[in-house]
C-alpha atoms as a PDB file:
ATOM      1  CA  UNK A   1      17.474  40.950 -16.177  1.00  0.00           C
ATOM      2  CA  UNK A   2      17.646  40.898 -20.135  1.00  0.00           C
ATOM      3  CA  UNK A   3      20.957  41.231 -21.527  1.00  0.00           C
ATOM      4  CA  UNK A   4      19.948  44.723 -23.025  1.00  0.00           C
ATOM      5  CA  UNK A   5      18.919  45.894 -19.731  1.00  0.00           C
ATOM      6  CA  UNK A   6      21.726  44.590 -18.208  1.00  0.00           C
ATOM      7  CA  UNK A   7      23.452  46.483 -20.742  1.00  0.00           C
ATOM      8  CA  UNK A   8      21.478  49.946 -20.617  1.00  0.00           C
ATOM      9  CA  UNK A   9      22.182  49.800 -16.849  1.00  0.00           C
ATOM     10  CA  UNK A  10      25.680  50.508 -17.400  1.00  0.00           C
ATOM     11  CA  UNK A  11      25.544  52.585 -20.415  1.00  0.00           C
ATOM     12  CA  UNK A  12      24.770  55.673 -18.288  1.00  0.00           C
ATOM     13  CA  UNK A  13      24.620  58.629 -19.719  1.00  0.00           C
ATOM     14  CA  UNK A  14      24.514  62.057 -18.992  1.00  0.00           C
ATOM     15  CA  UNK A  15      23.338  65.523 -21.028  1.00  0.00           C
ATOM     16  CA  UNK A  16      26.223  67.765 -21.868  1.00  0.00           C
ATOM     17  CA  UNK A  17      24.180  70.528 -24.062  1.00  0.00           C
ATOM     18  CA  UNK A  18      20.660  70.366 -25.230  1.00  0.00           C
ATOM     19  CA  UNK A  19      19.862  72.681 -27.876  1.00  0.00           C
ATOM     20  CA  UNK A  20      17.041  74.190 -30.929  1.00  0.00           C
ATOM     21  CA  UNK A  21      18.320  74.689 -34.111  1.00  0.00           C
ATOM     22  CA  UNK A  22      15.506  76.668 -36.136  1.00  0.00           C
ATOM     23  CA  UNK A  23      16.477  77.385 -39.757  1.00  0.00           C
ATOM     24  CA  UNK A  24      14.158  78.139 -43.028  1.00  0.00           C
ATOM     25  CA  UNK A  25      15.442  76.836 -46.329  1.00  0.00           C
ATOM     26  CA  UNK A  26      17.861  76.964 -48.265  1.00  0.00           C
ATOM     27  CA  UNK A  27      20.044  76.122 -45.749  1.00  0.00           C
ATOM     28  CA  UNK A  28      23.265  73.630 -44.979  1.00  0.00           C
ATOM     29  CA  UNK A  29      25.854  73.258 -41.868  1.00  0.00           C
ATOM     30  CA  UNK A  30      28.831  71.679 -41.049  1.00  0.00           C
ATOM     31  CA  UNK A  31      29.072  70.385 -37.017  1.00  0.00           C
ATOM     32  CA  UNK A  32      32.308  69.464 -35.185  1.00  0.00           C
ATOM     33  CA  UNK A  33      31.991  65.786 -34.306  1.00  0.00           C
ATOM     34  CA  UNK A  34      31.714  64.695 -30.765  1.00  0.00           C
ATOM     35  CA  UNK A  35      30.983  61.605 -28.979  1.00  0.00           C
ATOM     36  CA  UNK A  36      27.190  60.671 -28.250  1.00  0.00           C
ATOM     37  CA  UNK A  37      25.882  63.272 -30.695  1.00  0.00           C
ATOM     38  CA  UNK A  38      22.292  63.160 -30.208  1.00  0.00           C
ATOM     39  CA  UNK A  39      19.778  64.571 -33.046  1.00  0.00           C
ATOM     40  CA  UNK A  40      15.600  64.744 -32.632  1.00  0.00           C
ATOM     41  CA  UNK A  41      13.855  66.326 -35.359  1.00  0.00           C
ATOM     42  CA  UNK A  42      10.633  67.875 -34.299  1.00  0.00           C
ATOM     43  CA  UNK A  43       9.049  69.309 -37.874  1.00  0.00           C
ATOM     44  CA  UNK A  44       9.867  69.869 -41.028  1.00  0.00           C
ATOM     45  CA  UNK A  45      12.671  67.438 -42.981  1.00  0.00           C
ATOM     46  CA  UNK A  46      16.409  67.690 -43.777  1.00  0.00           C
ATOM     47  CA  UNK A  47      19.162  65.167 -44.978  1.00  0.00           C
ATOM     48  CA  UNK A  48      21.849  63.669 -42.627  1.00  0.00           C
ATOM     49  CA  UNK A  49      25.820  63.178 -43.468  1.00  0.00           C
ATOM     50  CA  UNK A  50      27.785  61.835 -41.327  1.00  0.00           C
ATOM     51  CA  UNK A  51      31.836  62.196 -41.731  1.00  0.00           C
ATOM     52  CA  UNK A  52      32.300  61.496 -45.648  1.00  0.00           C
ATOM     53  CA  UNK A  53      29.924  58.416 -45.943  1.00  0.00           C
ATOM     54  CA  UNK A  54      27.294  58.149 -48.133  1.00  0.00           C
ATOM     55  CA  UNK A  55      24.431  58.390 -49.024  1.00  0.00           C
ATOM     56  CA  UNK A  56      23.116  61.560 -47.229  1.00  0.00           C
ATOM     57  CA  UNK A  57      20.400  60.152 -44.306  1.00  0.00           C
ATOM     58  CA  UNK A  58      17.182  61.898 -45.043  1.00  0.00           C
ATOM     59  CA  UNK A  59      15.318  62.875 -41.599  1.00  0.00           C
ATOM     60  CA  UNK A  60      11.819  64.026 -41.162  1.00  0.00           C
ATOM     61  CA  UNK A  61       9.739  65.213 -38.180  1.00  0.00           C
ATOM     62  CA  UNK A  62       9.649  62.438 -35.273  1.00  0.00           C
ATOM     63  CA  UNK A  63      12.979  61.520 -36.074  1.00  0.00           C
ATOM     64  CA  UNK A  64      15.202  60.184 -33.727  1.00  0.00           C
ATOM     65  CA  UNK A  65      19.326  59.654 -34.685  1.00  0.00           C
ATOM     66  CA  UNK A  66      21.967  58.790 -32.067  1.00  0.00           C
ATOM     67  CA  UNK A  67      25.782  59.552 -33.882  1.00  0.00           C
ATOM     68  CA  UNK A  68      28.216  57.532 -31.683  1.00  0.00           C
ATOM     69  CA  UNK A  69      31.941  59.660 -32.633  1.00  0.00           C
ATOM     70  CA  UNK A  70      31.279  61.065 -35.298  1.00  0.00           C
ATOM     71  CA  UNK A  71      34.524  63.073 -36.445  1.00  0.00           C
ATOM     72  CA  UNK A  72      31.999  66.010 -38.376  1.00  0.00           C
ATOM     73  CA  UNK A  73      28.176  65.417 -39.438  1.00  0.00           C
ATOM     74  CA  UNK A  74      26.002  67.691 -41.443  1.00  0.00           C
ATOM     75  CA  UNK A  75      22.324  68.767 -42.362  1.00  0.00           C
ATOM     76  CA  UNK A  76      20.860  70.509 -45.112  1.00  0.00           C
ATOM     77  CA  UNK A  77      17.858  71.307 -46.446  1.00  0.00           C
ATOM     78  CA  UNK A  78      18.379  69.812 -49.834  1.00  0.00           C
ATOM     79  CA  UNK A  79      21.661  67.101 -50.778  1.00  0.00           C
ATOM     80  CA  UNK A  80      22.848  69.930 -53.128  1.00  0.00           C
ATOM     81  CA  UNK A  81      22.864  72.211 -50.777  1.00  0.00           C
ATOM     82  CA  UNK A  82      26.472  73.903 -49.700  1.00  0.00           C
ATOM     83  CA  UNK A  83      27.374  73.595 -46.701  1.00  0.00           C
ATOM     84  CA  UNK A  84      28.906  76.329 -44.042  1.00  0.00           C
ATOM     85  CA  UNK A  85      31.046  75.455 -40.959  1.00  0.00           C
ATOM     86  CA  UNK A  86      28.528  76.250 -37.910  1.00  0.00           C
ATOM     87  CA  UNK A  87      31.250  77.577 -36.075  1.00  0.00           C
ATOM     88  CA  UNK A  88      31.246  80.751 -38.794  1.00  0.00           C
ATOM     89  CA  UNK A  89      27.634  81.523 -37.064  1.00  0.00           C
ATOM     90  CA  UNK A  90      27.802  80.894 -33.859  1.00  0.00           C
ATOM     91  CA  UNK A  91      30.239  80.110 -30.808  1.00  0.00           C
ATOM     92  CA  UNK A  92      29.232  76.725 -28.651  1.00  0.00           C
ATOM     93  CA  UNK A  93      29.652  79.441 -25.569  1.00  0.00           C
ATOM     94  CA  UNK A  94      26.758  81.173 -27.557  1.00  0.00           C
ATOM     95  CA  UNK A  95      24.310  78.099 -28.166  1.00  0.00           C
ATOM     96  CA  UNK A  96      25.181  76.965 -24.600  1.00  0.00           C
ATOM     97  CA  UNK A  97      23.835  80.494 -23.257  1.00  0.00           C
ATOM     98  CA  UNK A  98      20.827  80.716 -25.931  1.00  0.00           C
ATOM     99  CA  UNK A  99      20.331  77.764 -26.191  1.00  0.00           C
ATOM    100  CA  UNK A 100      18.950  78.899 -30.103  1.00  0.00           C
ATOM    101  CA  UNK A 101      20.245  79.042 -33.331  1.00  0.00           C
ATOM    102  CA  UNK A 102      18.143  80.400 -35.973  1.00  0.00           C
ATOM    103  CA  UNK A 103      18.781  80.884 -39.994  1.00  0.00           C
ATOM    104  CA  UNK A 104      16.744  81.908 -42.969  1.00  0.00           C
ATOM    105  CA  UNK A 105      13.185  83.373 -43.268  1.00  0.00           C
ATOM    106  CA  UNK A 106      10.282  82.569 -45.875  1.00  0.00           C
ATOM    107  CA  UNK A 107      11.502  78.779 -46.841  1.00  0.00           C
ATOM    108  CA  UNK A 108      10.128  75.663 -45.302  1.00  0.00           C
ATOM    109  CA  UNK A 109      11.178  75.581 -41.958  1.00  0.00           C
ATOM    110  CA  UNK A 110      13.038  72.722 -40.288  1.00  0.00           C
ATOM    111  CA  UNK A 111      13.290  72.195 -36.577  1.00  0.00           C
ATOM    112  CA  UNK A 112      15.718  69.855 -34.624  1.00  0.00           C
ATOM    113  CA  UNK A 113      16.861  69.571 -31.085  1.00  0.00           C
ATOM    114  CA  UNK A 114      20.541  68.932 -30.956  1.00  0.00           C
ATOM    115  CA  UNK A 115      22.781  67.872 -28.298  1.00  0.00           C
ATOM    116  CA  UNK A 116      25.116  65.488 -27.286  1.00  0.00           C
ATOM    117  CA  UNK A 117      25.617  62.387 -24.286  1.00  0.00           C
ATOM    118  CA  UNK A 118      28.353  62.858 -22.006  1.00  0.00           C
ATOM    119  CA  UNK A 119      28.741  58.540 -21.111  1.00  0.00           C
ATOM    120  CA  UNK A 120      29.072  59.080 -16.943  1.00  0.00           C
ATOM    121  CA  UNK A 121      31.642  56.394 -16.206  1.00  0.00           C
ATOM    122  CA  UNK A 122      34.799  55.047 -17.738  1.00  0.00           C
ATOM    123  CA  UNK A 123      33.052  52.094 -18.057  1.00  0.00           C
ATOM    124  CA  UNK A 124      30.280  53.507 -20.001  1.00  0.00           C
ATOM    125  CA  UNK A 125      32.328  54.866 -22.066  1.00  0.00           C
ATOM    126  CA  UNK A 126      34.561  52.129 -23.238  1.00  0.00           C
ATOM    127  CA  UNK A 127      30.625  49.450 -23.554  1.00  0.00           C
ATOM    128  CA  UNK A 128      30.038  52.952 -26.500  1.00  0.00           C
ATOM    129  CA  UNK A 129      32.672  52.702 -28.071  1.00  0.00           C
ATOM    130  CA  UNK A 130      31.358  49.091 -29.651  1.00  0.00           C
ATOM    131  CA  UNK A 131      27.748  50.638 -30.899  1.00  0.00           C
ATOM    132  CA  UNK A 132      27.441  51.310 -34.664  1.00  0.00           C
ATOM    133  CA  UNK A 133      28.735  55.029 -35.822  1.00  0.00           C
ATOM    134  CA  UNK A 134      24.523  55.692 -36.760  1.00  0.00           C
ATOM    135  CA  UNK A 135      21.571  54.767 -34.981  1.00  0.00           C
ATOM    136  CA  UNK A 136      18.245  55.753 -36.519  1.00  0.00           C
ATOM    137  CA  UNK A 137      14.717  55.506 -35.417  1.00  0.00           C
ATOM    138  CA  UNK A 138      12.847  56.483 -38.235  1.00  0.00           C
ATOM    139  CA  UNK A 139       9.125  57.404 -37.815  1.00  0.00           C
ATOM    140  CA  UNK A 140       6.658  56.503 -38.784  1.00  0.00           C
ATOM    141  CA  UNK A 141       7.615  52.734 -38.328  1.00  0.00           C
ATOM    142  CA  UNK A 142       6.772  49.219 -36.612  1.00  0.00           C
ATOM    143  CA  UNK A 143       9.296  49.838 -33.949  1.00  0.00           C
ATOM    144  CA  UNK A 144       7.973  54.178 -33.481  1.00  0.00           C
ATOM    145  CA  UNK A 145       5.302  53.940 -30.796  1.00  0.00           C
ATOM    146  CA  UNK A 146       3.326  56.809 -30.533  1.00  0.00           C
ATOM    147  CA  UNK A 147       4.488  57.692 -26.741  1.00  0.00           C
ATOM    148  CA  UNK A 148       8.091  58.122 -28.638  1.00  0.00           C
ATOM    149  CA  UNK A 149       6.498  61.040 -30.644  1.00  0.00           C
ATOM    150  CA  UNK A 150       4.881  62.682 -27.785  1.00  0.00           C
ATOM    151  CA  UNK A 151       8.505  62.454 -25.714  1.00  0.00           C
ATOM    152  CA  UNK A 152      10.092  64.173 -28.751  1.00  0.00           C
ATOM    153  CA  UNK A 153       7.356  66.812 -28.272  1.00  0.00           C
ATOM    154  CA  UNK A 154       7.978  67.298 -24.542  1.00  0.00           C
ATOM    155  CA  UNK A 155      11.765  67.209 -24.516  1.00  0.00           C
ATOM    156  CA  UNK A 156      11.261  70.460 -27.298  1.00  0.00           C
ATOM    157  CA  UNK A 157       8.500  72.051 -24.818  1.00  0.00           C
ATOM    158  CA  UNK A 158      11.180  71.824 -21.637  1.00  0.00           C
ATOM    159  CA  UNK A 159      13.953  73.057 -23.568  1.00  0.00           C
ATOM    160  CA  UNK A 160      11.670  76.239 -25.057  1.00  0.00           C
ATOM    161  CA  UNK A 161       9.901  76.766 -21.724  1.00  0.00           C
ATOM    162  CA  UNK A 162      13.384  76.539 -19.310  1.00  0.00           C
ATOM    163  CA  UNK A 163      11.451  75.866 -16.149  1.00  0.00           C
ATOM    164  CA  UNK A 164      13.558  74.849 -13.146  1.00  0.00           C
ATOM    165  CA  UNK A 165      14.674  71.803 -13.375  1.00  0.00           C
ATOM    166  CA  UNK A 166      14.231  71.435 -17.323  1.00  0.00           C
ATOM    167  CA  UNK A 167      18.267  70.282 -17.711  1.00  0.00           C
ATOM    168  CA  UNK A 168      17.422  67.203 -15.682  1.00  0.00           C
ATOM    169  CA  UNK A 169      14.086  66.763 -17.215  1.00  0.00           C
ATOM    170  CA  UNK A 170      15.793  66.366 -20.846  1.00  0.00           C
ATOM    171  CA  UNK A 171      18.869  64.336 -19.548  1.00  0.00           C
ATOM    172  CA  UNK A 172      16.560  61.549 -18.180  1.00  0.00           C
ATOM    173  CA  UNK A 173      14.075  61.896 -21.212  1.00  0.00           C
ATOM    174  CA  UNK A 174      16.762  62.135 -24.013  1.00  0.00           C
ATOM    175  CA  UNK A 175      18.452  59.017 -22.048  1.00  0.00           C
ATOM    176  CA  UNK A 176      14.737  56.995 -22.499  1.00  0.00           C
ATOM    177  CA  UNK A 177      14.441  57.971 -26.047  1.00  0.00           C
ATOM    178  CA  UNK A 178      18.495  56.289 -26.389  1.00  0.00           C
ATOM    179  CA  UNK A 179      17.552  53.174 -24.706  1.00  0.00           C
ATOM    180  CA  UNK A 180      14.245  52.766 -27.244  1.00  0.00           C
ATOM    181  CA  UNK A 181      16.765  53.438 -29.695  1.00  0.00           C
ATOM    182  CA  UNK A 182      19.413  50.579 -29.023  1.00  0.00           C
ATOM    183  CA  UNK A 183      15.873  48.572 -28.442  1.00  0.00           C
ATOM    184  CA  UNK A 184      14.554  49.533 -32.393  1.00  0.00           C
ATOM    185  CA  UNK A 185      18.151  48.834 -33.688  1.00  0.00           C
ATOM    186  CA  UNK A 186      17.875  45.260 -32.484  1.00  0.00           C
ATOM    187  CA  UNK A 187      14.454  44.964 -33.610  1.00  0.00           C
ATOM    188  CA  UNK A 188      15.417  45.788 -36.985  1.00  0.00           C
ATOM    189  CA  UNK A 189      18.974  45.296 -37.695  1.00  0.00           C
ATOM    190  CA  UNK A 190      21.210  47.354 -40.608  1.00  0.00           C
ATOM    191  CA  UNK A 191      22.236  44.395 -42.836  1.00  0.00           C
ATOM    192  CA  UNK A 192      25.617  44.435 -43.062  1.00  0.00           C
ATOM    193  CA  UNK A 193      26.816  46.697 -39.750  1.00  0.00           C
ATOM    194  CA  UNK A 194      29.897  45.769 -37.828  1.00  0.00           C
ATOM    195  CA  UNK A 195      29.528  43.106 -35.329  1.00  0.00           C
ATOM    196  CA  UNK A 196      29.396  44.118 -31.612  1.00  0.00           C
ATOM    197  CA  UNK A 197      27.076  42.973 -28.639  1.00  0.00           C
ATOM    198  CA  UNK A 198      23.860  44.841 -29.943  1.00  0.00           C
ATOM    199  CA  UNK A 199      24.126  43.296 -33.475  1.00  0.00           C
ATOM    200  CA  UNK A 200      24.173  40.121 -31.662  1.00  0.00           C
ATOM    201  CA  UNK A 201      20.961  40.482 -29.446  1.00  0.00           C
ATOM    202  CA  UNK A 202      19.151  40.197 -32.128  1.00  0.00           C
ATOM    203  CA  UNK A 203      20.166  36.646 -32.499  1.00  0.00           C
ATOM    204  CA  UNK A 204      18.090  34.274 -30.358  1.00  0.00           C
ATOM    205  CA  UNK A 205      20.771  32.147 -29.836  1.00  0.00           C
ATOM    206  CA  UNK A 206      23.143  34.698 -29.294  1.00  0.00           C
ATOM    207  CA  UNK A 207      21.556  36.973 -27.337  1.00  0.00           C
ATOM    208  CA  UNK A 208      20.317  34.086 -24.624  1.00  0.00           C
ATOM    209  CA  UNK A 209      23.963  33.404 -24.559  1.00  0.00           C
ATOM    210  CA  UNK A 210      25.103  36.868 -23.624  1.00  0.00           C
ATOM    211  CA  UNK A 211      22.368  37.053 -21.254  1.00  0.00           C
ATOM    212  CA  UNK A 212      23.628  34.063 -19.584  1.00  0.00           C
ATOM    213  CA  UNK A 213      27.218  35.764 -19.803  1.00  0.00           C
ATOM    214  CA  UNK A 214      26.122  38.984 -18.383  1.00  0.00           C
ATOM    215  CA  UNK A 215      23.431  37.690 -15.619  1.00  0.00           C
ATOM    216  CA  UNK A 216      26.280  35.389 -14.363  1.00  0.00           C
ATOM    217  CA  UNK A 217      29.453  36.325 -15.000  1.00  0.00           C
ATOM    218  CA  UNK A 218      31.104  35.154 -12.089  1.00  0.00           C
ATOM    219  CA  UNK A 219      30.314  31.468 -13.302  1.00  0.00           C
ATOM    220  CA  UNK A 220      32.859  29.703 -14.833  1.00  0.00           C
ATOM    221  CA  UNK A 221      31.721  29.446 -18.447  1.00  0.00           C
ATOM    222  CA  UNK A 222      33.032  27.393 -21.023  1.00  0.00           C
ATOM    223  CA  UNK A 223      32.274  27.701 -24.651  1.00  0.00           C
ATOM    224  CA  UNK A 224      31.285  23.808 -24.963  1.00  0.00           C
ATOM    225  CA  UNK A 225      28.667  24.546 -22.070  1.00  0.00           C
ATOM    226  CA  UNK A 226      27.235  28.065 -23.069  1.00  0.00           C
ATOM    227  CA  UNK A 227      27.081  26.410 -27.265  1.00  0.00           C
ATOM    228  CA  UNK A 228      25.270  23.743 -25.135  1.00  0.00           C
ATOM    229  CA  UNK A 229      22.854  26.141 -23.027  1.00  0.00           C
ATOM    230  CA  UNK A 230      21.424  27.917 -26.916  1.00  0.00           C
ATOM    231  CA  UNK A 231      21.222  23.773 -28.068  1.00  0.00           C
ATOM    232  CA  UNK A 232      24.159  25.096 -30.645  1.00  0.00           C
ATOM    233  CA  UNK A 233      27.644  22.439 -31.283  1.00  0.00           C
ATOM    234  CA  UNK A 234      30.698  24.211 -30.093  1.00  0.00           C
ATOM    235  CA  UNK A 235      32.318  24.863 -33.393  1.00  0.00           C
ATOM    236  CA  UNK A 236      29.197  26.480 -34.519  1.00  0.00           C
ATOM    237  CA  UNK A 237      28.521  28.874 -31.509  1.00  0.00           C
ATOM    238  CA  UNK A 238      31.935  30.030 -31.472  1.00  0.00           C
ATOM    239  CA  UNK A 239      32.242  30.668 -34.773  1.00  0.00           C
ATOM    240  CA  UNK A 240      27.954  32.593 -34.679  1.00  0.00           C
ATOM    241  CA  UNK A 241      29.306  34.100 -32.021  1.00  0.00           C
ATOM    242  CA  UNK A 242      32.861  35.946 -33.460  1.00  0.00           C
ATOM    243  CA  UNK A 243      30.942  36.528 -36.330  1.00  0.00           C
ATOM    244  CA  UNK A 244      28.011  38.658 -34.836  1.00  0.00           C
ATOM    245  CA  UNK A 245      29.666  39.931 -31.662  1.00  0.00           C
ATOM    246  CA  UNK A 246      33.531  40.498 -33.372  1.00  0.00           C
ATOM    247  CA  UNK A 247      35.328  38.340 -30.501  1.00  0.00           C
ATOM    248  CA  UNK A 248      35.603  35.243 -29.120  1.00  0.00           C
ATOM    249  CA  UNK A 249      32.663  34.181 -26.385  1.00  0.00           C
ATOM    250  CA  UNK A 250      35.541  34.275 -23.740  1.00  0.00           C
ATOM    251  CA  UNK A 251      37.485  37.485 -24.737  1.00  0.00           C
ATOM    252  CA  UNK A 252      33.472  38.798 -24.784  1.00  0.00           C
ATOM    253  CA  UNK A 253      32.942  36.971 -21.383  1.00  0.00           C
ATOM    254  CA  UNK A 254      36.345  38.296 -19.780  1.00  0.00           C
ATOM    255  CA  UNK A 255      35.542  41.879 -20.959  1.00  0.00           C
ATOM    256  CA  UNK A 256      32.065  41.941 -19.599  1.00  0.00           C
ATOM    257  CA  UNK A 257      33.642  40.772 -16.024  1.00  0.00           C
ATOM    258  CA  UNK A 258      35.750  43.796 -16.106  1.00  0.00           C
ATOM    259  CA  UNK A 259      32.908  46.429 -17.118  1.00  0.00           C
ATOM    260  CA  UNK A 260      30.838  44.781 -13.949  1.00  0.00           C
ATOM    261  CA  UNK A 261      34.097  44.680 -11.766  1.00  0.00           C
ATOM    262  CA  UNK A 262      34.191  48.624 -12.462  1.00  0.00           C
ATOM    263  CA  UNK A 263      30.830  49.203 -11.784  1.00  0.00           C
ATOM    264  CA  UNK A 264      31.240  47.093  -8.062  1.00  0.00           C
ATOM    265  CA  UNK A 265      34.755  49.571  -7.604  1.00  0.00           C
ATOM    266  CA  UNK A 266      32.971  52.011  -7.990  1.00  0.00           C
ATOM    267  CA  UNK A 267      28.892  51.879  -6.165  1.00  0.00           C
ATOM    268  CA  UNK A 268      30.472  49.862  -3.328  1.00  0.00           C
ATOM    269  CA  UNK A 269      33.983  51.461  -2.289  1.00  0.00           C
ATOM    270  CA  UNK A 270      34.438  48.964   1.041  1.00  0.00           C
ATOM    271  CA  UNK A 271      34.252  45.877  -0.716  1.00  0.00           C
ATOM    272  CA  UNK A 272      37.129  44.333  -0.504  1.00  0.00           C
ATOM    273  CA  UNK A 273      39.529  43.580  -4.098  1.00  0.00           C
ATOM    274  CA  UNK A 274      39.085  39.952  -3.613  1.00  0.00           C
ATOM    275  CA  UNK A 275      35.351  39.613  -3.553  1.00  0.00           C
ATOM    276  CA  UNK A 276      35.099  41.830  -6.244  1.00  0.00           C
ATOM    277  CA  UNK A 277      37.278  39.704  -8.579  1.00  0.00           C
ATOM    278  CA  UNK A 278      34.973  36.736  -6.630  1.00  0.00           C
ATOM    279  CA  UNK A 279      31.877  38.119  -7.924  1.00  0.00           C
ATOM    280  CA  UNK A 280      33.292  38.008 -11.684  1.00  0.00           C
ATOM    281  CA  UNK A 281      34.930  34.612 -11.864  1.00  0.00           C
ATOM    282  CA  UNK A 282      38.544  35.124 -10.200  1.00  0.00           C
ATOM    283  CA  UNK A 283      39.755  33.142  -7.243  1.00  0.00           C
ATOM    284  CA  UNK A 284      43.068  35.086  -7.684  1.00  0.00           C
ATOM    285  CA  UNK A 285      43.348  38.872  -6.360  1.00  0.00           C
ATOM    286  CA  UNK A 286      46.330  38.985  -8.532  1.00  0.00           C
ATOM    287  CA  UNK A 287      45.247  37.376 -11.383  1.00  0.00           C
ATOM    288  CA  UNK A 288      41.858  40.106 -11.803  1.00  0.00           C
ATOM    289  CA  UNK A 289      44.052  42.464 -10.996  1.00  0.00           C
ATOM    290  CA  UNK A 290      46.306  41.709 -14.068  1.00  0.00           C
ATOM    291  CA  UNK A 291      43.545  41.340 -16.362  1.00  0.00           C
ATOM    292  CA  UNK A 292      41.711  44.613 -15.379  1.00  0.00           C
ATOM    293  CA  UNK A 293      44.842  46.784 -15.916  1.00  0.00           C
ATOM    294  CA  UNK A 294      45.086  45.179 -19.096  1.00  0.00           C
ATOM    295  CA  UNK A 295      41.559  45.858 -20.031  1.00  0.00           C
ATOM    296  CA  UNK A 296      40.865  49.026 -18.477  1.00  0.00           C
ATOM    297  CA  UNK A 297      44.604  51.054 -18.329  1.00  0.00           C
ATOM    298  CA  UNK A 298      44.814  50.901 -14.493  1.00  0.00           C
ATOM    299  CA  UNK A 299      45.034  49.298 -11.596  1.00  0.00           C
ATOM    300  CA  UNK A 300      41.693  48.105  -9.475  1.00  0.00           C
ATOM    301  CA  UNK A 301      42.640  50.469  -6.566  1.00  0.00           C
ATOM    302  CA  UNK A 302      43.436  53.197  -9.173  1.00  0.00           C
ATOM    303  CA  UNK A 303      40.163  52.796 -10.868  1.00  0.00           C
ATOM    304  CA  UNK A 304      38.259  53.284  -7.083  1.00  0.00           C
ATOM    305  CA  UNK A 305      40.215  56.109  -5.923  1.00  0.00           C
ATOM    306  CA  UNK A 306      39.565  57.821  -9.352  1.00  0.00           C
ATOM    307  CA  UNK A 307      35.545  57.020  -8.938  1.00  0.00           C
ATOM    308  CA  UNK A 308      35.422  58.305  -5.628  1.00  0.00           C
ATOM    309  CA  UNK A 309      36.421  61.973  -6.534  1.00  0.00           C
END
């Protein structure tokens, strides 16, 4: 399995609220922030802000933008725009029970679908928390196939029609149209964005040497044999490698082996502590045990019990 796959597999995620927002300009909101915000623009155009960076993203129809925690974010119809707090329109009880919020009349008319990832394991969760703060798939584009478009359309047709089983529809679509977008961010890296795991898969060398990492990570690797395995000298693959990924390949490597250990706690509940630290690398009970309440804020046996409710 690829390392992004790999990845993807435990990045699980699941829809919290899925959502139209129809407005007609002039027009400009303020959102409360949220983690795994989740923005698909269907028609029209609009600008992005996220928190208080700039410049102001501009979106147009076919759009695609993944917000990881953002603290606030806001669209307008124009950068000069004001902007209003949402919340002075409408309740999130309201737009979870319509499922619609509309504003304006005669103006060009912008649609988006708006909604946000709920990550479905601790896990999950904590793998997020190391993807950059904007993810963009811009259309049209190199990396924009035209299936991506058509998904866009069908994710807005379930969530207008509501036919049974639209929710789950959306959750698995909206979680297809995420993975494409990790897949275009690699494909066409943000020069200059923080280093974590997916800035490094776009590094040949790099990336072969996290999929080595994550397709094996009960092997005991060594930084002079995985610099050897990408035909890279030591010095220089451990320094690539803090440099792209923002930690050393073994703090990366001991990190991984706790996101899979959580992920065996949890699918198989009656295998035993000791071949789960096994299957990532520890001969010691004790000593995984150690490292995984370091990593992950409790115990092994804490972190089962609390998967199995």
């Amino acid at each position: 399995m690829d390392p992004l796959s790999e990845m993807a597999d435990r990045l699980r995620t699941e829809g919290k609220l899925y959502g139209r927002l129809e407005f007609a300009a002039p027009w400009g909101f303020q959102f409360p922030g949220e983690k795994g915000i989740c923005l698909m623009v269907t028609r029209g155009a609009c600008f992005l802000g996220v928190d208080d960076q700039e410049p102001l993203v501009p979106l147009v129809g076919g759009d695609f933008v993944f917000l990881s925690a953002p603290r606030t974010y806001s669209l307008r119809s124009s950068p000069e725009i004001h902007l209003r707090a949402m919340e002075e329109m409408v309740s999130e009880e309201e737009f979870r029970r319509s499922r619609l919020i509309t504003y304006g009349a005669g103006g060009i008319r912008t649609s988006v679908i708006a909604g946000c990832f709920r990550f479905a394991t601790p896990e999950s969760e904590w793998l997020a928390g190391y993807l950059p703060p904007v993810i963009h798939v811009s259309t049209p584009g190199a990396h924009s196939p035209q299936w991506f478009q058509s998904t866009l359309q069908f994710v807005e047709a379930e969530i207008v029609q509501g036919q049974p089983g639209s929710s789950a529809v959306v959750d698995r679509l909206a979680e297809v149209l995420f993975i494409h977008a990790l897949r275009t961010r690699i494909n066409s890296p943000t020069p200059g964005e923080k280093a974590s795991w997916l800035r490094a898969l776009a590094d040949a060398q790099m990336g072969a040497a996290l999929g080595l990492m994550y397709t094996e990570p009960g092997r005991a690797w060594t930084v002079p044999e995985l610099a050897h395995a990408v035909s890279m000298s030591r010095s220089a693959f451990a320094a690539r490698f803090k440099e792209l990924v923002g930690s050393t390949p073994m703090d990366h490597l001991t990190e991984w082996r706790m996101v899979r250990a959580a992920s065996l706690l949890r699918e198989q509940p009656d295998l035993k502590l000791g071949a789960v630290a096994d299957a990532v690398g520890y001969e010691s009970e004790t000593a995984f045990g150690k490292v995984f309440r370091r990593l992950m804020g409790v115990t092994p046996a804490q972190y089962r019990r609390l998967g199995s409710r």
